[in-house]
C-alpha atoms as a PDB file:
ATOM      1  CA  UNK A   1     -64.580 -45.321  59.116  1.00  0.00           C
ATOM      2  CA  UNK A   2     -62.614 -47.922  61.531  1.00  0.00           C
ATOM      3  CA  UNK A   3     -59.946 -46.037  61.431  1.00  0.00           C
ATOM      4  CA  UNK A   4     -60.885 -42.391  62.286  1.00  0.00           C
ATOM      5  CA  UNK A   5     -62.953 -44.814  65.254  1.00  0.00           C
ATOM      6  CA  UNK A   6     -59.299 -45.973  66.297  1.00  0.00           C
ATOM      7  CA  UNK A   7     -57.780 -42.808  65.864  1.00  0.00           C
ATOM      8  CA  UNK A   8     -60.914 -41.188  68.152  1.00  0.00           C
ATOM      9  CA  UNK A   9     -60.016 -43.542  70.719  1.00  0.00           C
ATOM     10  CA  UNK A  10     -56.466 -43.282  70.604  1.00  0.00           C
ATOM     11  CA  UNK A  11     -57.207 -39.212  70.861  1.00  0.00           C
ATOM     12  CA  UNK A  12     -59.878 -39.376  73.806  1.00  0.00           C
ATOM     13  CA  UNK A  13     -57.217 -42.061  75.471  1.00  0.00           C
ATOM     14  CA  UNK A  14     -54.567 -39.806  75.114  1.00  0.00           C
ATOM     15  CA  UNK A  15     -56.587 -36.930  76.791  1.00  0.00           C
ATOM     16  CA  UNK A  16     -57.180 -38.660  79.538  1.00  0.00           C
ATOM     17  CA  UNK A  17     -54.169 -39.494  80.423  1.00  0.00           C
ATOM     18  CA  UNK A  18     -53.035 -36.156  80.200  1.00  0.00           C
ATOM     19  CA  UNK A  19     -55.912 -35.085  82.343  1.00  0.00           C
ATOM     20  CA  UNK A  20     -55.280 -38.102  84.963  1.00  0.00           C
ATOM     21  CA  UNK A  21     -51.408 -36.812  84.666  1.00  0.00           C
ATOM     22  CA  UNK A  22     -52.294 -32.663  85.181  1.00  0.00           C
ATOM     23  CA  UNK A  23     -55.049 -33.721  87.278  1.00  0.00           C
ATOM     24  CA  UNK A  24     -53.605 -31.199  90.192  1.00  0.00           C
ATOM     25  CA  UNK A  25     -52.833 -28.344  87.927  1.00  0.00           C
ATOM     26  CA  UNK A  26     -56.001 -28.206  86.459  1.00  0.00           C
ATOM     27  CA  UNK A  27     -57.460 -28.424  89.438  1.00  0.00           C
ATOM     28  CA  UNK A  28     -55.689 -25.280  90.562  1.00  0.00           C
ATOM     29  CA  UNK A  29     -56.930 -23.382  88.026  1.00  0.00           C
ATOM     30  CA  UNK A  30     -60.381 -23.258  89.986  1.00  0.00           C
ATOM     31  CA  UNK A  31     -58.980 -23.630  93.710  1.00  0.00           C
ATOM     32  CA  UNK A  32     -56.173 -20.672  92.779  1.00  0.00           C
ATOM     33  CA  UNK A  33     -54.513 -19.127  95.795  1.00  0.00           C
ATOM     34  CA  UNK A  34     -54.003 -15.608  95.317  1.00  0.00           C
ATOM     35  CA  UNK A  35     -53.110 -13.308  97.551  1.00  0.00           C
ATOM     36  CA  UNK A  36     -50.987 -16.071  99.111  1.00  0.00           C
ATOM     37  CA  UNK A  37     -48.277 -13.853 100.541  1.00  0.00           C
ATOM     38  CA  UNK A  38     -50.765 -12.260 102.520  1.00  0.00           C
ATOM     39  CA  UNK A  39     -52.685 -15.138 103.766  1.00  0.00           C
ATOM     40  CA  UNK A  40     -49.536 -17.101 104.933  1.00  0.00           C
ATOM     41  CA  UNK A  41     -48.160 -13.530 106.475  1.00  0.00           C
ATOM     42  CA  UNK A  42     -51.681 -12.862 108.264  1.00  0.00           C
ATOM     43  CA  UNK A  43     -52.303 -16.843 109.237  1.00  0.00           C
ATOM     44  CA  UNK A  44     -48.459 -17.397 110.795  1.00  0.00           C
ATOM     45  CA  UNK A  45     -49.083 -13.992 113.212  1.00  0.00           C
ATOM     46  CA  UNK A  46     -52.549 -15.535 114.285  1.00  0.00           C
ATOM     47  CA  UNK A  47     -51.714 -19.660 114.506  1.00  0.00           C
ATOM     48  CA  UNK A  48     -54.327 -19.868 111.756  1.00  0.00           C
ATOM     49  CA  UNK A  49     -54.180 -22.488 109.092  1.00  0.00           C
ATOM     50  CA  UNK A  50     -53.494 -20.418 105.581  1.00  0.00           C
ATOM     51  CA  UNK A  51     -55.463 -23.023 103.586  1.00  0.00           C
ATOM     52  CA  UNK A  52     -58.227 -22.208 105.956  1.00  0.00           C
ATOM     53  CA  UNK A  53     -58.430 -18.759 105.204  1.00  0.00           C
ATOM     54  CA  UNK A  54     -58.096 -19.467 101.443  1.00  0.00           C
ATOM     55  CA  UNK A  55     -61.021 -21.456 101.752  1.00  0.00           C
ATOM     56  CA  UNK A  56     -62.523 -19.421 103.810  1.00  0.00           C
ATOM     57  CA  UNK A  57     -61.671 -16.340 101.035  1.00  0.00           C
ATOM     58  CA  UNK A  58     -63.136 -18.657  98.049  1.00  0.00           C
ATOM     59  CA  UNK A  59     -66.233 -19.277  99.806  1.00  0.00           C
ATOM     60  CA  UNK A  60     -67.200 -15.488 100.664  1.00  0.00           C
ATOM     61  CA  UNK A  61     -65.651 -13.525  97.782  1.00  0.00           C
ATOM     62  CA  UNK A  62     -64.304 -16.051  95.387  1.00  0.00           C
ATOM     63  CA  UNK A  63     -61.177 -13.749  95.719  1.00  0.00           C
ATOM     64  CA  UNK A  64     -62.914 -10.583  94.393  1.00  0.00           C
ATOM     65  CA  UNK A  65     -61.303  -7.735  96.800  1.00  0.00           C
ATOM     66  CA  UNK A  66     -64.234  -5.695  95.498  1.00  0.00           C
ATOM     67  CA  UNK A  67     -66.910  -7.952  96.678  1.00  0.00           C
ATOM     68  CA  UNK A  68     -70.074  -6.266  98.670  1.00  0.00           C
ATOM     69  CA  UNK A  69     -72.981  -8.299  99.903  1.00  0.00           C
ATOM     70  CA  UNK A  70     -76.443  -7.800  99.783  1.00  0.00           C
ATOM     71  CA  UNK A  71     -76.523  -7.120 103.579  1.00  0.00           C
ATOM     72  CA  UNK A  72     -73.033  -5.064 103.280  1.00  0.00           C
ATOM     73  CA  UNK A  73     -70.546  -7.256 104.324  1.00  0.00           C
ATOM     74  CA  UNK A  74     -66.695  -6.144 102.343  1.00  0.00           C
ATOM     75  CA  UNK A  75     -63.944  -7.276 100.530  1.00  0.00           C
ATOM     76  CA  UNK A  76     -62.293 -10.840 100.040  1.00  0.00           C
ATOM     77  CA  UNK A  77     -63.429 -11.914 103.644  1.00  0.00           C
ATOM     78  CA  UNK A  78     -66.789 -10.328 103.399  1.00  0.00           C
ATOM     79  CA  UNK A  79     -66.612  -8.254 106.840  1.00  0.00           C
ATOM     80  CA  UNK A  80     -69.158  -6.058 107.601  1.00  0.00           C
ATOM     81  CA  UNK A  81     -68.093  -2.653 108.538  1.00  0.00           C
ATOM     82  CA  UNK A  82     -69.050  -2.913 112.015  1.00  0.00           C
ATOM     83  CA  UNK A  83     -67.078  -5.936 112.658  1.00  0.00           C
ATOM     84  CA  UNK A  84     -64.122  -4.249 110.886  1.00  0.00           C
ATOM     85  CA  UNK A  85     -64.585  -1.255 113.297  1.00  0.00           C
ATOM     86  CA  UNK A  86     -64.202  -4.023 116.035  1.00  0.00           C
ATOM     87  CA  UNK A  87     -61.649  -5.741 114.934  1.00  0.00           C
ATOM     88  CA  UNK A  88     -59.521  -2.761 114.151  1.00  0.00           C
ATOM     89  CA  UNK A  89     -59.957  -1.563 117.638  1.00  0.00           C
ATOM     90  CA  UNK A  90     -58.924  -4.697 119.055  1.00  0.00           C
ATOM     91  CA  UNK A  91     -55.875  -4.323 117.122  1.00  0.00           C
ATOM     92  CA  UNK A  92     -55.132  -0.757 117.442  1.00  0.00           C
ATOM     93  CA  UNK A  93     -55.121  -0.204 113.972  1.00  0.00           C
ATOM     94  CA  UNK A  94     -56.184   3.373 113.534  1.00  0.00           C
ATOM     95  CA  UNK A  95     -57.747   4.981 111.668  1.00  0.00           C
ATOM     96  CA  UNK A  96     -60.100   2.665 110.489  1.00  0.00           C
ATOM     97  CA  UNK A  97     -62.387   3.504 107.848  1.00  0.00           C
ATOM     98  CA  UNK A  98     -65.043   1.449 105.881  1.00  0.00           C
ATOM     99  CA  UNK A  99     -63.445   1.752 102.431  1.00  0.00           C
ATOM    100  CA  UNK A 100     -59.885  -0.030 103.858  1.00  0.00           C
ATOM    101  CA  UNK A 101     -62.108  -3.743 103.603  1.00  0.00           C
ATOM    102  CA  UNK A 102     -61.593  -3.307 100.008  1.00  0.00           C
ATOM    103  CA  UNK A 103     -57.875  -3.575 100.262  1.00  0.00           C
ATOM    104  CA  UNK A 104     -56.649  -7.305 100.287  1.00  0.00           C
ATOM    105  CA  UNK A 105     -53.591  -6.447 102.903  1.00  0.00           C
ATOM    106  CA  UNK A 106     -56.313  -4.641 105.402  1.00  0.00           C
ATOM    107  CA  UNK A 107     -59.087  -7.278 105.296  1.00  0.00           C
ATOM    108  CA  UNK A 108     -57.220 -10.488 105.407  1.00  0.00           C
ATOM    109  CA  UNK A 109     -55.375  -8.815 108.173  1.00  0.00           C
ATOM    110  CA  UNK A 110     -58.582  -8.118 110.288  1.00  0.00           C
ATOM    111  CA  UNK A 111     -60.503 -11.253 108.761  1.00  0.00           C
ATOM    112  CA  UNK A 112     -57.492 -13.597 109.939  1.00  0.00           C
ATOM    113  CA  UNK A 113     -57.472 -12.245 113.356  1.00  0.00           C
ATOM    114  CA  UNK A 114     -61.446 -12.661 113.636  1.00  0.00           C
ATOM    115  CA  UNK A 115     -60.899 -16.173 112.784  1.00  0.00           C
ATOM    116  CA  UNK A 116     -58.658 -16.559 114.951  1.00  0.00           C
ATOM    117  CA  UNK A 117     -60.467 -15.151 117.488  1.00  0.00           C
ATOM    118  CA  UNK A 118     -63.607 -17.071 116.943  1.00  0.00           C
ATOM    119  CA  UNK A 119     -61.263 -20.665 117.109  1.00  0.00           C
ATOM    120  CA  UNK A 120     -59.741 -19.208 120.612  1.00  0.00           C
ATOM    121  CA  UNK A 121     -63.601 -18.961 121.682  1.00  0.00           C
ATOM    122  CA  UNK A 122     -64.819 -22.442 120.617  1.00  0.00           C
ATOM    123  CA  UNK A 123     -61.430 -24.058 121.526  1.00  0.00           C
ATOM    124  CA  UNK A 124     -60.476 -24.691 118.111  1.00  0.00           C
ATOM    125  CA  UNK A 125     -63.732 -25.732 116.624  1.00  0.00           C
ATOM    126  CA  UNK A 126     -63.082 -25.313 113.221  1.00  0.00           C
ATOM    127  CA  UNK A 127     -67.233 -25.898 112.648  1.00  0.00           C
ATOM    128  CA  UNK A 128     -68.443 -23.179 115.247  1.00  0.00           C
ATOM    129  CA  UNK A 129     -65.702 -20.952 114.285  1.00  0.00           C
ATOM    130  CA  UNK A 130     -67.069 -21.212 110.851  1.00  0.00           C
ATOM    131  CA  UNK A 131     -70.647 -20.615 112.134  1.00  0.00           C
ATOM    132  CA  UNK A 132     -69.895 -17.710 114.220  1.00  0.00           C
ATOM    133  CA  UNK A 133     -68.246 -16.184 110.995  1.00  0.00           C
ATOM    134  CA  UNK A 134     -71.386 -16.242 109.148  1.00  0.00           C
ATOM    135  CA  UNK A 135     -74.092 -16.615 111.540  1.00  0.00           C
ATOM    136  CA  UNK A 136     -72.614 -14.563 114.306  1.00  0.00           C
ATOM    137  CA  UNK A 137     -71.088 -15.584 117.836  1.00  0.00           C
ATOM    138  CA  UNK A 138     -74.011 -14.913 119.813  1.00  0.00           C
ATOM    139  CA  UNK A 139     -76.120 -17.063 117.845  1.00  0.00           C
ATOM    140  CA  UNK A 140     -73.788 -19.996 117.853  1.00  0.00           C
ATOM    141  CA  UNK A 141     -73.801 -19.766 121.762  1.00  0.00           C
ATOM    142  CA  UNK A 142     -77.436 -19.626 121.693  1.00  0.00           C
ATOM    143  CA  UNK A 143     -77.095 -22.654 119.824  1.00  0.00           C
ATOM    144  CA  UNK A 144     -74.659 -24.357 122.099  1.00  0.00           C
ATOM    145  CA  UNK A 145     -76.766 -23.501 125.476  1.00  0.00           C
ATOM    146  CA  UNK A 146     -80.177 -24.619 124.006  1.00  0.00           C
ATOM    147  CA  UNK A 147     -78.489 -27.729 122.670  1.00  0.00           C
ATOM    148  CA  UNK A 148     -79.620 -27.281 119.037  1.00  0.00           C
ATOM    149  CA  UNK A 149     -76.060 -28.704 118.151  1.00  0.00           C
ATOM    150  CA  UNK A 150     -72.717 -29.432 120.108  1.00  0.00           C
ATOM    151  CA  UNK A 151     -70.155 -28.641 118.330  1.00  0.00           C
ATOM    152  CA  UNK A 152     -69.436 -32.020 116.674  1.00  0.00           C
ATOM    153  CA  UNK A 153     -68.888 -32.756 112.563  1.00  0.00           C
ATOM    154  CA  UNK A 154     -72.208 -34.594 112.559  1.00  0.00           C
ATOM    155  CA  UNK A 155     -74.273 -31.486 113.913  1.00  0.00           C
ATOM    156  CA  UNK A 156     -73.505 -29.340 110.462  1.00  0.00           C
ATOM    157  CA  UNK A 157     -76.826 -30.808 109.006  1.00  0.00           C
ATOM    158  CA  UNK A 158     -78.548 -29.343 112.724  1.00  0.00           C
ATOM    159  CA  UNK A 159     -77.344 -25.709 112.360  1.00  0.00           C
ATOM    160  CA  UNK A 160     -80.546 -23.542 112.495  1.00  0.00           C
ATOM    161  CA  UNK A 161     -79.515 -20.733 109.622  1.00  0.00           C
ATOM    162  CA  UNK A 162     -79.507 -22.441 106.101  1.00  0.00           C
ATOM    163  CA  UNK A 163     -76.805 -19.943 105.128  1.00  0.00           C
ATOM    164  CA  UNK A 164     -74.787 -20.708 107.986  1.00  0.00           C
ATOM    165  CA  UNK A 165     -74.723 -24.664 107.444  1.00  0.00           C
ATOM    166  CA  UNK A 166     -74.096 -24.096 103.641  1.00  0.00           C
ATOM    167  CA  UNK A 167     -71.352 -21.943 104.700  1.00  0.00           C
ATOM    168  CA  UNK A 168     -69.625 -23.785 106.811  1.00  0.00           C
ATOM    169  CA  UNK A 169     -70.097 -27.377 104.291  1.00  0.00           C
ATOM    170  CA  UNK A 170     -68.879 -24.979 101.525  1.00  0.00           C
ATOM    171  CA  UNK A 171     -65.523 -24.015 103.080  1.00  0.00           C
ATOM    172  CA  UNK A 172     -64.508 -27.233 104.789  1.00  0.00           C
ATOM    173  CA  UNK A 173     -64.819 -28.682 101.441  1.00  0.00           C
ATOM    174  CA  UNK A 174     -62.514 -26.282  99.956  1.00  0.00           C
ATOM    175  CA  UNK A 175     -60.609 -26.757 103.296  1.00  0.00           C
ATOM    176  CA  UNK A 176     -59.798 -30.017 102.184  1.00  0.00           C
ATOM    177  CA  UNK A 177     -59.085 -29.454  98.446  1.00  0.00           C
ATOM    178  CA  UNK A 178     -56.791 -26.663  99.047  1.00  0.00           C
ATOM    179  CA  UNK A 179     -54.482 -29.259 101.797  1.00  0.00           C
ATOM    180  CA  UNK A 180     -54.558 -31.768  99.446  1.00  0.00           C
ATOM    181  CA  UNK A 181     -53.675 -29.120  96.028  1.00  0.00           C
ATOM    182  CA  UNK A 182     -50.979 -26.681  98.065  1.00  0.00           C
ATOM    183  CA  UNK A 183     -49.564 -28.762 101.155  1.00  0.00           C
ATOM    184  CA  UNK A 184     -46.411 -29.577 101.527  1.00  0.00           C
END
Protein backbone atom coordinates (compact mmCIF):
# COMPACT_ATOMS: atom_id res chain seq x y z
CA UNK A 1 0.00 0.00 0.00
CA UNK A 2 3.10 2.51 0.76
CA UNK A 3 4.46 1.74 -2.11
CA UNK A 4 1.85 2.13 -4.93
CA UNK A 5 1.39 5.70 -2.49
CA UNK A 6 5.17 6.40 -3.48
CA UNK A 7 4.88 5.27 -6.82
CA UNK A 8 1.45 7.67 -7.16
CA UNK A 9 3.51 10.43 -6.12
CA UNK A 10 6.44 9.80 -8.03
CA UNK A 11 3.77 9.50 -11.19
CA UNK A 12 1.66 12.77 -10.37
CA UNK A 13 5.37 14.46 -9.71
CA UNK A 14 6.52 13.39 -12.84
CA UNK A 15 3.39 14.85 -14.66
CA UNK A 16 3.86 17.89 -13.47
CA UNK A 17 6.91 18.47 -14.40
CA UNK A 18 6.21 17.57 -17.74
CA UNK A 19 3.27 19.88 -17.70
CA UNK A 20 5.43 22.84 -15.98
CA UNK A 21 8.12 21.82 -18.89
CA UNK A 22 5.30 21.78 -22.10
CA UNK A 23 3.52 24.37 -20.30
CA UNK A 24 3.62 26.62 -23.74
CA UNK A 25 2.77 23.84 -26.08
CA UNK A 26 -0.09 22.82 -24.36
CA UNK A 27 -1.13 25.97 -24.08
CA UNK A 28 -1.13 26.32 -27.85
CA UNK A 29 -3.25 23.71 -28.34
CA UNK A 30 -6.22 26.08 -27.18
CA UNK A 31 -4.68 29.58 -28.31
CA UNK A 32 -3.77 27.82 -31.99
CA UNK A 33 -2.99 30.29 -34.73
CA UNK A 34 -4.33 29.19 -37.87
CA UNK A 35 -4.63 30.89 -40.72
CA UNK A 36 -1.35 32.56 -39.72
CA UNK A 37 -0.06 33.24 -43.21
CA UNK A 38 -2.93 35.26 -43.78
CA UNK A 39 -3.10 37.20 -40.66
CA UNK A 40 0.65 38.22 -40.75
CA UNK A 41 0.11 38.97 -44.77
CA UNK A 42 -3.20 41.09 -44.01
CA UNK A 43 -1.70 42.77 -40.52
CA UNK A 44 1.96 43.85 -42.23
CA UNK A 45 -0.19 45.76 -45.33
CA UNK A 46 -2.37 47.52 -42.56
CA UNK A 47 0.42 48.29 -39.50
CA UNK A 48 -1.84 45.99 -37.49
CA UNK A 49 -0.50 43.78 -34.78
CA UNK A 50 -1.08 39.93 -36.15
CA UNK A 51 -1.56 38.66 -32.57
CA UNK A 52 -4.26 41.23 -32.42
CA UNK A 53 -6.20 39.97 -35.10
CA UNK A 54 -5.70 36.36 -33.88
CA UNK A 55 -7.22 37.38 -30.84
CA UNK A 56 -9.46 39.27 -32.26
CA UNK A 57 -10.37 35.95 -34.72
CA UNK A 58 -10.60 33.60 -31.43
CA UNK A 59 -12.89 35.84 -29.77
CA UNK A 60 -15.59 36.20 -32.70
CA UNK A 61 -15.35 32.86 -34.52
CA UNK A 62 -13.01 30.74 -32.53
CA UNK A 63 -11.45 30.27 -36.07
CA UNK A 64 -14.59 28.70 -37.65
CA UNK A 65 -14.53 30.38 -41.35
CA UNK A 66 -18.14 29.18 -41.39
CA UNK A 67 -19.27 31.06 -38.42
CA UNK A 68 -22.78 33.17 -38.74
CA UNK A 69 -24.22 35.10 -35.86
CA UNK A 70 -27.47 35.38 -34.59
CA UNK A 71 -27.73 38.99 -35.91
CA UNK A 72 -25.76 37.89 -39.29
CA UNK A 73 -22.47 38.92 -38.84
CA UNK A 74 -19.77 36.28 -41.24
CA UNK A 75 -16.90 34.31 -41.23
CA UNK A 76 -13.71 34.18 -38.90
CA UNK A 77 -14.01 38.03 -38.18
CA UNK A 78 -17.72 38.00 -37.85
CA UNK A 79 -18.47 41.00 -40.41
CA UNK A 80 -21.74 41.74 -41.21
CA UNK A 81 -22.49 41.97 -44.81
CA UNK A 82 -23.05 45.54 -44.85
CA UNK A 83 -19.81 46.38 -43.36
CA UNK A 84 -18.17 43.98 -45.86
CA UNK A 85 -19.97 45.92 -48.68
CA UNK A 86 -18.15 48.99 -47.08
CA UNK A 87 -15.12 47.84 -46.62
CA UNK A 88 -14.81 46.30 -50.03
CA UNK A 89 -15.65 49.58 -51.55
CA UNK A 90 -13.13 51.33 -49.68
CA UNK A 91 -10.76 48.96 -51.07
CA UNK A 92 -11.89 48.60 -54.53
CA UNK A 93 -12.29 45.12 -54.29
CA UNK A 94 -15.02 44.26 -56.73
CA UNK A 95 -17.25 42.39 -56.96
CA UNK A 96 -18.17 41.93 -53.60
CA UNK A 97 -20.67 39.53 -52.66
CA UNK A 98 -22.01 38.30 -49.23
CA UNK A 99 -20.92 34.66 -49.54
CA UNK A 100 -16.89 35.85 -50.04
CA UNK A 101 -16.96 36.50 -45.76
CA UNK A 102 -16.87 32.85 -45.63
CA UNK A 103 -13.52 32.63 -47.26
CA UNK A 104 -10.59 33.08 -44.68
CA UNK A 105 -8.27 35.09 -47.43
CA UNK A 106 -11.43 37.61 -48.17
CA UNK A 107 -12.51 38.31 -44.56
CA UNK A 108 -9.29 38.68 -42.76
CA UNK A 109 -8.42 40.86 -45.65
CA UNK A 110 -11.46 43.26 -45.12
CA UNK A 111 -11.61 42.53 -41.21
CA UNK A 112 -7.79 43.64 -40.92
CA UNK A 113 -8.31 46.76 -42.79
CA UNK A 114 -11.53 47.65 -40.57
CA UNK A 115 -9.33 47.30 -37.67
CA UNK A 116 -7.12 49.17 -38.87
CA UNK A 117 -9.29 51.68 -39.72
CA UNK A 118 -11.06 51.88 -36.46
CA UNK A 119 -7.23 52.30 -34.57
CA UNK A 120 -6.51 55.28 -37.27
CA UNK A 121 -9.93 56.81 -35.83
CA UNK A 122 -9.28 56.50 -32.06
CA UNK A 123 -5.50 57.18 -32.51
CA UNK A 124 -4.49 53.81 -31.73
CA UNK A 125 -6.84 52.97 -28.96
CA UNK A 126 -6.62 49.49 -28.93
CA UNK A 127 -9.94 49.59 -26.31
CA UNK A 128 -12.25 51.86 -28.57
CA UNK A 129 -11.03 50.19 -31.59
CA UNK A 130 -12.22 47.06 -30.00
CA UNK A 131 -15.56 48.71 -29.04
CA UNK A 132 -16.28 50.18 -32.31
CA UNK A 133 -15.75 46.56 -33.74
CA UNK A 134 -18.51 45.19 -31.79
CA UNK A 135 -20.57 47.96 -30.66
CA UNK A 136 -20.21 50.13 -33.69
CA UNK A 137 -18.24 53.54 -34.29
CA UNK A 138 -21.03 55.76 -33.85
CA UNK A 139 -21.85 54.47 -30.60
CA UNK A 140 -18.36 54.63 -29.23
CA UNK A 141 -18.34 58.42 -30.23
CA UNK A 142 -21.55 58.82 -28.58
CA UNK A 143 -19.81 57.43 -25.78
CA UNK A 144 -16.77 59.60 -25.98
CA UNK A 145 -18.89 63.05 -26.39
CA UNK A 146 -21.33 62.26 -23.48
CA UNK A 147 -18.37 61.22 -21.38
CA UNK A 148 -19.71 57.75 -20.46
CA UNK A 149 -15.95 56.62 -20.79
CA UNK A 150 -12.62 58.20 -22.19
CA UNK A 151 -10.87 55.98 -23.74
CA UNK A 152 -8.62 54.81 -20.87
CA UNK A 153 -7.94 50.83 -19.66
CA UNK A 154 -9.89 51.57 -16.49
CA UNK A 155 -13.18 52.68 -18.41
CA UNK A 156 -13.73 48.86 -19.89
CA UNK A 157 -15.92 48.13 -16.74
CA UNK A 158 -18.00 51.76 -17.92
CA UNK A 159 -18.79 50.66 -21.52
CA UNK A 160 -22.64 50.88 -21.84
CA UNK A 161 -23.27 47.48 -24.13
CA UNK A 162 -22.54 44.31 -21.96
CA UNK A 163 -21.49 42.59 -25.19
CA UNK A 164 -19.25 45.23 -26.10
CA UNK A 165 -17.24 45.33 -22.66
CA UNK A 166 -17.13 41.43 -22.66
CA UNK A 167 -15.79 41.75 -26.03
CA UNK A 168 -13.30 43.87 -25.74
CA UNK A 169 -12.00 42.05 -21.94
CA UNK A 170 -12.26 38.79 -23.99
CA UNK A 171 -9.78 39.70 -26.76
CA UNK A 172 -7.22 41.75 -24.86
CA UNK A 173 -6.90 38.75 -22.79
CA UNK A 174 -6.16 36.60 -25.64
CA UNK A 175 -4.15 39.68 -26.85
CA UNK A 176 -1.86 39.00 -24.23
CA UNK A 177 -1.67 35.16 -24.28
CA UNK A 178 -1.06 34.99 -27.89
CA UNK A 179 2.34 37.78 -27.37
CA UNK A 180 3.44 35.89 -24.71
CA UNK A 181 2.75 32.00 -26.69
CA UNK A 182 3.94 33.24 -30.49
CA UNK A 183 6.32 36.40 -30.04
CA UNK A 184 9.47 36.46 -30.95
Amino acid sequence: MIARRRISRLLFLLLLILLILNFKHIVKIIYPMPYADTVYKYSKMASVDPFFMTAIIKAESGFNPNAVSAKGARGLMQIMPETGQWIAQQINLNPFHPDLLFDPETNIRLGTWYIANLENEFKGNKIMALAAYNGGRGNVNKWLDEEKISGSIKDIQMIPFPETKNFVVKVLWNYKVYQWLYAK
